[in-house]
Protein backbone atom coordinates (compact mmCIF):
# COMPACT_ATOMS: atom_id res chain seq x y z
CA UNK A 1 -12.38 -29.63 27.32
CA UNK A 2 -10.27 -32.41 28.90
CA UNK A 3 -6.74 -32.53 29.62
CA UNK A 4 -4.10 -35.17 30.77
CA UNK A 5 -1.03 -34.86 32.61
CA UNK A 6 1.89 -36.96 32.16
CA UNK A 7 4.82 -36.73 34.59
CA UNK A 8 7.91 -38.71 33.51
CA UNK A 9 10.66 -39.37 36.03
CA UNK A 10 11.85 -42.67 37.71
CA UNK A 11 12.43 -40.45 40.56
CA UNK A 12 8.55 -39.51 40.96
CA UNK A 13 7.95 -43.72 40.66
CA UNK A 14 10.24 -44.44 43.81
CA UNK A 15 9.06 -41.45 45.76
CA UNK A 16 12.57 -39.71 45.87
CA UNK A 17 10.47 -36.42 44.62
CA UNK A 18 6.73 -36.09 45.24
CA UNK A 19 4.96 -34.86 41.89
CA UNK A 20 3.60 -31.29 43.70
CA UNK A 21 3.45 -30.01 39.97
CA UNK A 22 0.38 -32.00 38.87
CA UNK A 23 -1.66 -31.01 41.83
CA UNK A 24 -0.69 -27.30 40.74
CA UNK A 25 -1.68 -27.58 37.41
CA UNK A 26 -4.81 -29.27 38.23
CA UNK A 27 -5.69 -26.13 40.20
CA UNK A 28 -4.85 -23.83 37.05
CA UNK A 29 -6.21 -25.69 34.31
CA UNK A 30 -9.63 -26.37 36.54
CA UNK A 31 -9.55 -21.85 37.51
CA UNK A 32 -9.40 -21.66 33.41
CA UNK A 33 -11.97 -24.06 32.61
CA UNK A 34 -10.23 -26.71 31.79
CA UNK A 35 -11.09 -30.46 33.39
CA UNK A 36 -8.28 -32.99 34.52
CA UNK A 37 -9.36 -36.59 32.83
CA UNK A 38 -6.31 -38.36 34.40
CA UNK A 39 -3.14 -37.62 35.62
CA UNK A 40 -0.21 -40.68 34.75
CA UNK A 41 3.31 -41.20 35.75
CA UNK A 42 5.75 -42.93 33.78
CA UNK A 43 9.28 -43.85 34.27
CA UNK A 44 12.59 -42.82 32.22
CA UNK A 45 11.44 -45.14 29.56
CA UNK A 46 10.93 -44.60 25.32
CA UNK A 47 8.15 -47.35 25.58
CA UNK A 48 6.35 -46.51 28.42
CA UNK A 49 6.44 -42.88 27.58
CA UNK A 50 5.31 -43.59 23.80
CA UNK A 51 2.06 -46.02 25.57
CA UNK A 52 1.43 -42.84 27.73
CA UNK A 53 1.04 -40.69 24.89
CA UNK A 54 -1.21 -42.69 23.11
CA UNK A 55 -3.72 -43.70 25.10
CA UNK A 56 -3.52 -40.34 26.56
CA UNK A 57 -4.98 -38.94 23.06
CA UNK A 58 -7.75 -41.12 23.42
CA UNK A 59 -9.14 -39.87 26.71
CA UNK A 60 -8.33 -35.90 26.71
CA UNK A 61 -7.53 -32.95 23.90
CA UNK A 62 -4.98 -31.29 25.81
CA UNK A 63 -2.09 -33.72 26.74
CA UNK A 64 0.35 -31.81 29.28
CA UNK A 65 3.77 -33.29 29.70
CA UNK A 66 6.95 -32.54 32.78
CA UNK A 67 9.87 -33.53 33.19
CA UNK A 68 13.42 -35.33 31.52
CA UNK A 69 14.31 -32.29 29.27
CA UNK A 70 17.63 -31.85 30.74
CA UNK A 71 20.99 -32.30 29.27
CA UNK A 72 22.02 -35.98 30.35
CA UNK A 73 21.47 -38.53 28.72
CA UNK A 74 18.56 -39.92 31.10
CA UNK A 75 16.55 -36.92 29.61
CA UNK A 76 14.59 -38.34 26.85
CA UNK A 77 11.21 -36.61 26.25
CA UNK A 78 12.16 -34.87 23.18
CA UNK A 79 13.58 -37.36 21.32
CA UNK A 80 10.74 -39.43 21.98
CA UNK A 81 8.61 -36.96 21.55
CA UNK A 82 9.78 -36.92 18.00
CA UNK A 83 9.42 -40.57 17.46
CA UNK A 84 6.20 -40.22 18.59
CA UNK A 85 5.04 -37.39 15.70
CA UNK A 86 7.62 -39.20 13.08
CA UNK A 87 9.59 -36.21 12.81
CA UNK A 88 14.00 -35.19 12.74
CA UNK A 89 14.90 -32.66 15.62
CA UNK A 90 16.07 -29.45 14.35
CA UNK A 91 18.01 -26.99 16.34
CA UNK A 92 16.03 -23.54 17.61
CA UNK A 93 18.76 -20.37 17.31
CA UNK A 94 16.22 -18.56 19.73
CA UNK A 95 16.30 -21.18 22.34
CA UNK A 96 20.40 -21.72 21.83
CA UNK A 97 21.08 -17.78 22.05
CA UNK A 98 18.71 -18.03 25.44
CA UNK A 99 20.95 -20.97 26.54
CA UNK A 100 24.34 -19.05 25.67
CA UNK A 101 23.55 -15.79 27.84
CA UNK A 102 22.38 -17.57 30.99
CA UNK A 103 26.08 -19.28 30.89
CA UNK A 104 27.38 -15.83 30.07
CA UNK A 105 25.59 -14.54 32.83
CA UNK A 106 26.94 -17.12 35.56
CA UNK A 107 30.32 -16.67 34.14
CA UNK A 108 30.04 -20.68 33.05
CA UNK A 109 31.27 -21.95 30.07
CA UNK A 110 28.97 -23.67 27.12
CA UNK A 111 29.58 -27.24 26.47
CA UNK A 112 28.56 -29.56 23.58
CA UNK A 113 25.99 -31.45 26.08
CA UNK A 114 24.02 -27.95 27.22
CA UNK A 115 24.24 -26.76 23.12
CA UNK A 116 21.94 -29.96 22.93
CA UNK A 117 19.16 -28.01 25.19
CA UNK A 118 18.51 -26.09 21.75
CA UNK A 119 17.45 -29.09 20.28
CA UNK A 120 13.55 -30.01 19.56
CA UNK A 121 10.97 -31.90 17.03
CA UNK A 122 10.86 -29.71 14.36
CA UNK A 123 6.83 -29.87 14.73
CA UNK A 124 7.17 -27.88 17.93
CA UNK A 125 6.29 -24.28 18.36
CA UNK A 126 8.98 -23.29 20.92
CA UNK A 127 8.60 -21.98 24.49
CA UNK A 128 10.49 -19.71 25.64
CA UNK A 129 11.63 -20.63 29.20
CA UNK A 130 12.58 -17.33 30.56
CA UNK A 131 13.84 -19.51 34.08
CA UNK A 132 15.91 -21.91 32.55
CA UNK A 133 17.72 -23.65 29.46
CA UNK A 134 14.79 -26.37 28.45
CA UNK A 135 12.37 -24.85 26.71
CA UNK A 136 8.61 -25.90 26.76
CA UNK A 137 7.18 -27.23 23.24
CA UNK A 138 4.16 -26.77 22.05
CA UNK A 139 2.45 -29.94 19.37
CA UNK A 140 -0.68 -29.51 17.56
CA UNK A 141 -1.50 -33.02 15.78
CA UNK A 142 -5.04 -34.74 14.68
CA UNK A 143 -6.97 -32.09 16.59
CA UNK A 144 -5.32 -32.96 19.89
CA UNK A 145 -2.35 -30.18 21.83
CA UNK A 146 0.48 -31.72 23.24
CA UNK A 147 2.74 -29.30 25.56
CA UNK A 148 5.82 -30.72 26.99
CA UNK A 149 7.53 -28.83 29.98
CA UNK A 150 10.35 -29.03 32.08
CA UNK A 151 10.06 -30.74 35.83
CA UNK A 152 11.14 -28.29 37.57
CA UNK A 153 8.40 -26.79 39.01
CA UNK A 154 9.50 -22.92 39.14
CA UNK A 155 9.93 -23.38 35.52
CA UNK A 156 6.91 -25.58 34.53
CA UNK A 157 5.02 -22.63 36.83
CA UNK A 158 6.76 -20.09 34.60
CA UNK A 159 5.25 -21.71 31.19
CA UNK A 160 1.93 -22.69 32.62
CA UNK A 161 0.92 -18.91 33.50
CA UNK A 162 2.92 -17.06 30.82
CA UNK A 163 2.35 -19.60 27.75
CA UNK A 164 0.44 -22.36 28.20
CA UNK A 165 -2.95 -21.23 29.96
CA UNK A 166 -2.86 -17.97 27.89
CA UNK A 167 -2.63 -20.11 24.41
CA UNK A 168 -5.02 -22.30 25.73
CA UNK A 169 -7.58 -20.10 26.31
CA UNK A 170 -7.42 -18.49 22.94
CA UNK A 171 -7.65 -21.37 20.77
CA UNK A 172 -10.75 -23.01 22.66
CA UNK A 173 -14.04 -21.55 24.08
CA UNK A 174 -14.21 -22.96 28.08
CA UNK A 175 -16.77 -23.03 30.43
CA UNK A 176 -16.85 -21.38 33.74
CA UNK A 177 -16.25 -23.86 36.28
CA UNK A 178 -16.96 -23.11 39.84
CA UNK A 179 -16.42 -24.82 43.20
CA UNK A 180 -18.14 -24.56 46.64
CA UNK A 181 -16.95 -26.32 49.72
CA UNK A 182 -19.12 -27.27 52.75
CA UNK A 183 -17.02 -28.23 55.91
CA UNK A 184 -18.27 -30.06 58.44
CA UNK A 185 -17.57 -32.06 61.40
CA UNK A 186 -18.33 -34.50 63.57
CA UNK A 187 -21.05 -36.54 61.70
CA UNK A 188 -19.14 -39.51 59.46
CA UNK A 189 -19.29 -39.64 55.41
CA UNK A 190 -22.19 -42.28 55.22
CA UNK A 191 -24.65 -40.56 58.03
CA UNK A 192 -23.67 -37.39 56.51
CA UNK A 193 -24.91 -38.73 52.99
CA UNK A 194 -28.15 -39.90 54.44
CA UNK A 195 -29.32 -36.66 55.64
CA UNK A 196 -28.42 -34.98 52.24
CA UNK A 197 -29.48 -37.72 49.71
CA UNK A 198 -33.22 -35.65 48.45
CA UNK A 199 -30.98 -33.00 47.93
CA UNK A 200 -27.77 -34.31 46.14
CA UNK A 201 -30.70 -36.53 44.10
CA UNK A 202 -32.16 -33.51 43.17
CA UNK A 203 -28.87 -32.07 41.31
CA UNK A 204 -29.13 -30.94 37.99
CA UNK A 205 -26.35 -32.85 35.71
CA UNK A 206 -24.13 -29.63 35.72
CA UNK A 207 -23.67 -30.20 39.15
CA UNK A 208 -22.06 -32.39 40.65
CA UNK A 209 -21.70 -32.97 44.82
CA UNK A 210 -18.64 -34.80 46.56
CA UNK A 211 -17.44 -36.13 49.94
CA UNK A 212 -13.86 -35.81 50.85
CA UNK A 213 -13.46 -37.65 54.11
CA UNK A 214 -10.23 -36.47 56.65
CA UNK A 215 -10.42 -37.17 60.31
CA UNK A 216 -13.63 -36.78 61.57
CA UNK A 217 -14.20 -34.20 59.10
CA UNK A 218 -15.95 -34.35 55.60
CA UNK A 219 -15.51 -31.44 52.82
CA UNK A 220 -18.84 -31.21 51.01
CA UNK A 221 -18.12 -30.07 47.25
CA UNK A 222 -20.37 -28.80 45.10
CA UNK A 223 -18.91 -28.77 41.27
CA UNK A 224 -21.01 -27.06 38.59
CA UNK A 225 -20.21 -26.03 35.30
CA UNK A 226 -21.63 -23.58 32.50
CA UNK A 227 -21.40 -20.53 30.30
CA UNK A 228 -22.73 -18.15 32.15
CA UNK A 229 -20.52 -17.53 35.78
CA UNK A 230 -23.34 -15.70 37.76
CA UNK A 231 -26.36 -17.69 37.12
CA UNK A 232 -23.74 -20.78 37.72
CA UNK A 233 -23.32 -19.02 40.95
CA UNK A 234 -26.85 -18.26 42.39
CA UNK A 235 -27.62 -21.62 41.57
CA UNK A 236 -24.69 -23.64 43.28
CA UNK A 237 -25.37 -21.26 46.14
CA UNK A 238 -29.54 -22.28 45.97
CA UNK A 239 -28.39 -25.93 46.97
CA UNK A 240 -25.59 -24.61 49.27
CA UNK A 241 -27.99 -22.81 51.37
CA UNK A 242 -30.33 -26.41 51.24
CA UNK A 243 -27.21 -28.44 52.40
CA UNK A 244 -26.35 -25.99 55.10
CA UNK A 245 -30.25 -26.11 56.78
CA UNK A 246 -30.03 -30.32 56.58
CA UNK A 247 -27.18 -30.72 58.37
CA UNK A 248 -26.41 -26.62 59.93
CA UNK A 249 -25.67 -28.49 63.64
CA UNK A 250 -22.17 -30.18 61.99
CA UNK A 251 -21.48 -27.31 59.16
CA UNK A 252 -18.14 -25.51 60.35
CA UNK A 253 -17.73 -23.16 57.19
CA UNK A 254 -18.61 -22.72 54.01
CA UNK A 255 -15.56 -22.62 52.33
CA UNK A 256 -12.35 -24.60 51.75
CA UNK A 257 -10.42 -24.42 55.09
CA UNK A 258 -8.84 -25.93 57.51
CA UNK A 259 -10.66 -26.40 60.67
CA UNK A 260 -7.72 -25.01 62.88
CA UNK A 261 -8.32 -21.93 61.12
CA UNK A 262 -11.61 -22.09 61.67
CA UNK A 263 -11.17 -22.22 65.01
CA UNK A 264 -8.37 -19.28 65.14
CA UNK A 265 -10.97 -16.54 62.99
CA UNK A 266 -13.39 -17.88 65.78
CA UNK A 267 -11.07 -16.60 68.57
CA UNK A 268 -9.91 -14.01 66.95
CA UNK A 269 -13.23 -12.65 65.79
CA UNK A 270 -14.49 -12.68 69.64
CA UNK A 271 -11.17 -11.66 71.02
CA UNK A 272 -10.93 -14.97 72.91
CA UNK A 273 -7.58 -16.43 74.07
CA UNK A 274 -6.64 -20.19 73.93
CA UNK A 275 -3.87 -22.37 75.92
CA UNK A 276 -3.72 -26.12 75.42
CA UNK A 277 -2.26 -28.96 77.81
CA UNK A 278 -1.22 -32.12 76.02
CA UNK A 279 -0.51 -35.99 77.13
CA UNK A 280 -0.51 -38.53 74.61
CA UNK A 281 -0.46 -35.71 71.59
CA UNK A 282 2.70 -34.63 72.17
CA UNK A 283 1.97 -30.75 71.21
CA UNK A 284 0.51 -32.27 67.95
CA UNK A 285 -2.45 -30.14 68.81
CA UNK A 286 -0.23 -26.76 69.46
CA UNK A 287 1.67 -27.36 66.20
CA UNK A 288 -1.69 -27.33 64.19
CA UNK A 289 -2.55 -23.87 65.57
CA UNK A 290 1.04 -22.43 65.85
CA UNK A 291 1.27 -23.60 62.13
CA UNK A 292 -1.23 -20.69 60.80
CA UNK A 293 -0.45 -17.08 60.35
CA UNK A 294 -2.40 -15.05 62.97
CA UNK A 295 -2.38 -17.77 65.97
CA UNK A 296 -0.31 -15.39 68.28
CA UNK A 297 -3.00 -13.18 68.58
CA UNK A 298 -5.12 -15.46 70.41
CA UNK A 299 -2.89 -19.07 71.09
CA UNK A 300 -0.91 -18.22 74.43
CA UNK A 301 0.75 -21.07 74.61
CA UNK A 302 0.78 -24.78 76.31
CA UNK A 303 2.12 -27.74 78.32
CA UNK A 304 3.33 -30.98 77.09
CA UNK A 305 2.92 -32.74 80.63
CA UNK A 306 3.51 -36.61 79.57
CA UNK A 307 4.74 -37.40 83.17
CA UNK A 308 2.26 -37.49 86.37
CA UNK A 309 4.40 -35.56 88.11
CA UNK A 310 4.56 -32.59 85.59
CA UNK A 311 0.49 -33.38 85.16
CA UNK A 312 0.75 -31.89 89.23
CA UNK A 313 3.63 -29.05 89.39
CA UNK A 314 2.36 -27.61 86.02
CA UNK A 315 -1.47 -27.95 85.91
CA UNK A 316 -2.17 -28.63 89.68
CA UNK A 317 -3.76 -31.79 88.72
CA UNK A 318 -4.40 -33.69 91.90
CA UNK A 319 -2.51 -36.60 92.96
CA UNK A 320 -5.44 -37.92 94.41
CA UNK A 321 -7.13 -37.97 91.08
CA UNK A 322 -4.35 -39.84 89.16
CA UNK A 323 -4.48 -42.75 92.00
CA UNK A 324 -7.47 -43.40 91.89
CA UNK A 325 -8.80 -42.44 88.21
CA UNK A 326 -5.48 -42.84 86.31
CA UNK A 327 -3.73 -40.26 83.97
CA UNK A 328 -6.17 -41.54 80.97
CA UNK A 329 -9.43 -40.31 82.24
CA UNK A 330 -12.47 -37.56 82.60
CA UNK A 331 -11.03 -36.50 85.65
CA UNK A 332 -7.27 -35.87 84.95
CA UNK A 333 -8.30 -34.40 81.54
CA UNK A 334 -10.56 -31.74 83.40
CA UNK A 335 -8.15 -31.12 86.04
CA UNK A 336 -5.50 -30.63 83.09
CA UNK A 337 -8.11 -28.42 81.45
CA UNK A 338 -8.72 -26.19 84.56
CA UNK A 339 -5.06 -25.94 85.23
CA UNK A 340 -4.06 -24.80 81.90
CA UNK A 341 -6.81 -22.20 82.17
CA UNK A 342 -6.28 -20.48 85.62
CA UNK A 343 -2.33 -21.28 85.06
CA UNK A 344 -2.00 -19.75 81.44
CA UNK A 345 -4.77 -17.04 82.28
CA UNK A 346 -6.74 -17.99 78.71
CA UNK A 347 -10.18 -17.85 78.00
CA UNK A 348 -10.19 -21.39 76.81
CA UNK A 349 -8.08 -24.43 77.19
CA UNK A 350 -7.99 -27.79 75.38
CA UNK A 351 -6.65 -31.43 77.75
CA UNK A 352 -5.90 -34.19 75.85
CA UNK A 353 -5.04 -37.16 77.73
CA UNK A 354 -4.96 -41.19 76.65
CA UNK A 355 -2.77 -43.74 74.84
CA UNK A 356 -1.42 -43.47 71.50
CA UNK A 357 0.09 -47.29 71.31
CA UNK A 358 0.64 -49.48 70.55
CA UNK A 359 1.51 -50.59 73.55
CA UNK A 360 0.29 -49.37 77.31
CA UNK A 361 -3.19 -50.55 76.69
CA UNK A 362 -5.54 -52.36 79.54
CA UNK A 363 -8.36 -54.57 79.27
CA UNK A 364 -10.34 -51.50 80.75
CA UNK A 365 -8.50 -48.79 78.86
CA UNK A 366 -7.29 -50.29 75.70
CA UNK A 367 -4.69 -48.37 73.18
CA UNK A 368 -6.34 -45.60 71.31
CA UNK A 369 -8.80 -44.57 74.98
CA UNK A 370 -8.35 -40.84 74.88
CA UNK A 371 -10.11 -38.29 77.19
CA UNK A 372 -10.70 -34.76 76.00
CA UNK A 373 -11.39 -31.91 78.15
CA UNK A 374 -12.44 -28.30 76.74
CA UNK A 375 -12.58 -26.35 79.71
CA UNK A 376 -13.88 -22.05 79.19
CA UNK A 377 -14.27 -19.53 82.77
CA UNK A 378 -18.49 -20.47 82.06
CA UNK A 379 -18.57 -23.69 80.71
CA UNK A 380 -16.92 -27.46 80.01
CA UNK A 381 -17.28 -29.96 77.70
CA UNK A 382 -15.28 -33.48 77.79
CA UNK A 383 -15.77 -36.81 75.22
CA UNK A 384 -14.18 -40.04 75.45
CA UNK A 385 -12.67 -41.76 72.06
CA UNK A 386 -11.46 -45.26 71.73
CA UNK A 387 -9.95 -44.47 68.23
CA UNK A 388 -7.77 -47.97 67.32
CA UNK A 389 -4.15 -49.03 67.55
CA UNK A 390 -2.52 -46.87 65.31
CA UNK A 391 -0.06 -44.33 66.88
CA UNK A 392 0.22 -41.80 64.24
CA UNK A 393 -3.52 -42.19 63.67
CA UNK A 394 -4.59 -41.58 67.20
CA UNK A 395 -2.47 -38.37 67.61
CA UNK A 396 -4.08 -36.86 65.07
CA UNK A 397 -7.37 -37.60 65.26
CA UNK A 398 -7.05 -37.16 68.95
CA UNK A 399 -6.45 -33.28 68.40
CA UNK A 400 -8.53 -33.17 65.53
CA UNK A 401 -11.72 -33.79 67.75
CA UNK A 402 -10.48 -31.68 70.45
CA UNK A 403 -10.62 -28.50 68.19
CA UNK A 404 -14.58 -29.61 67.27
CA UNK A 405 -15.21 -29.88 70.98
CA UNK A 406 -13.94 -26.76 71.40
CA UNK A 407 -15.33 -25.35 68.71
CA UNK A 408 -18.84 -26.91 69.81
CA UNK A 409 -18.13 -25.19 73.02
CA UNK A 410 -17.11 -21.55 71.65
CA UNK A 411 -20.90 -21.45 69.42
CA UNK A 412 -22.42 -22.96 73.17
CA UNK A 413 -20.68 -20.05 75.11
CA UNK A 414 -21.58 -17.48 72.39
CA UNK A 415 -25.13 -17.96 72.30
């Protein structure tokens, strides 16, 4: 069973609102069985709506439609909507009633223009939308279902779980479709692919494996689909288990996460403490950790020490080591490291050191040279990265490799 989404909304096309819904009714649909052929935007416009909907009926049965059911006159999915099926709008007494108390209710009064709300193709089996005056509309037409749902997503949410999904799955028979993620780190997409390629050649055609690539990191998806949910299971988890043993040295968890939380069960799990001490990151790194629920029990806390002088009075780095290494290198990192560590009294601390650019960059240390340092009470581990000239870029992939280090250096000290 396929299904299309359609968003409509100049708004979404200029990037004034990000579409959020379609990514949550991807996740819904996919949970009920239900497989996302292609999700389109279109602007304010009769035409451009109208070409939507058609070649939309081509590619997928289910055609799922948000946004411009409001009053103004801007709002024109339903009347299209009728053009489109060659039908008159009627008005629904249900829907109008609905419309009336929620103005009674706010003590506002009912005008012509929100009386219109009540309006829809006559073809339409209404939705009631128990959070607000549009209702959702529900087409059946040459073996195809059209819904059409309001933009906002609290209210598109509303329909989705309470009428849409629910009708869905009673008119059509779907197959179980199950997902199993593989993270790993440290190893890039294509190297990563050569290790695996006997096995992903080896897939049956119900399952399918992908690579989804994010800063030095690469999620490992396994895809299958069937009738039968535990057999589905056991044998997703059969080529799991074969990915796992390839490539075991770079696999951080076998399930969607994000590393940073990986990292936090880690500590948490071994009742570890962490402190970090940050240069050209800015406390990037501490606001991936602090962003997670549960980092207090084992992040203590950090320096942002972008100065030389606060690299001495805060993590006793030697002044002696900045002449004659420089702030961007092994030595100040490790010295950062160790000070964060004996200053912050953690079991672990992370130094990041380098520049972020674009400018600041020598011949011998050119922008993007970052040292990290992951320094425990039993061991140490530091890497140099010459990442490119990107700021933003640099930042984040700067901390994003110092949490593998570390986390390369919390399995080293466990073993």
């Amino acid at each position: 069973m396929l299904a299309e989404i359609i968003t409509i909304g100049d708004e979404i096309l200029i990037g004034q609102v990000v579409d959020t819904n379609s990514a949550w009714m991807g996740q819904k649909l996919n949970a009920a069985g239900v497989k996302i052929k292609q999700i389109t935007s279109v602007s304010d416009d009769r035409i451009h709506i109208l070409e939507a909907l058609h070649a939309a009926s081509k590619r997928a049965d289910i055609i799922l439609i948000t946004g411009g059911l409001g009053p103004t006159k801007d709002d024109i999915t339903k009347s299209t909507l009728a053009a489109y099926f060659n039908v008159e709008m009627k008005r629904d007494e249900a829907t109008l009633e609905h419309v009336k108390q929620i103005f009674a209710r706010n003590n506002a009064p009912m005008i012509a223009v929100n009386e219109k709300q009540a309006d829809v193709p006559e073809n339409c089996t209404v939705l009631l939308n128990k959070n607000g005056t549009a209702p959702g509309m529900w087409f059946e037409q040459d073996n195809k279902i059209y819904v059409s749902m309001p933009g906002v997503p609290f209210e598109m949410k509303y329909l989705m779980e309470e009428e849409v999904i629910p009708r869905i799955k009673e008119k059509f028979k779907l197959p179980f479709i199950f997902h199993q993620t593989i993270l790993t780190a440290g190893l890039g997409e294509s190297f990563l692919a050569k290790k695996i390629e006997n096995i992903e050649d080896s897939l049956p055609a119900h399952i399918k494996l992908a690579y989804l690539p994010k800063l030095g990191q690469v999620r490992l998806r396994l895809s299958a689909s069937g009738s039968d949910q535990d057999l589905l299971e056991k044998e997703v988890r059969v080529y799991t288990d074969k990915i796992v043993a390839s490539v075991k040295e770079y696999v951080v968890a076998e399930q969607d996460v994000l590393l940073e939380k990986v990292v936090i069960d880690f500590l948490d799990q071994n009742q570890l403490t962490l402190s970090t001490a940050e240069s050209c990151t800015g406390g990037y790194l501490a606001h991936l950790i602090t962003q997670l629920a549960g980092s207090s029990k084992v992040y203590m806390g950090g320096a942002v020490t972008y100065s030389n002088d606060l690299k001495i009075k805060l993590l006793n780095v030697s002044p002696d080591t900045l002449n004659k290494f420089g702030a961007v290198s092994e030595e100040t990192a490790k010295e950062m490291a160790a000070g964060a560590l004996a200053n912050f009294g953690t079991d672990y601390s992370i130094a990041i050191t380098g520049i972020a650019g674009p400018g600041g960059g020598t011949p011998e240390k050119p922008v993007g040279t970052v040292w990290i340092a992951v320094v425990s009470k039993t061991g140490i581990l530091s890497k140099k990265f010459v990442f490119g000239n990107k700021r933003v870029q640099n930042i984040e992939r700067s901390a994003i490799n110092a949490l593998i280090i570390l986390l390369n250096l919390l399995k080293q000290d466990q073993r």
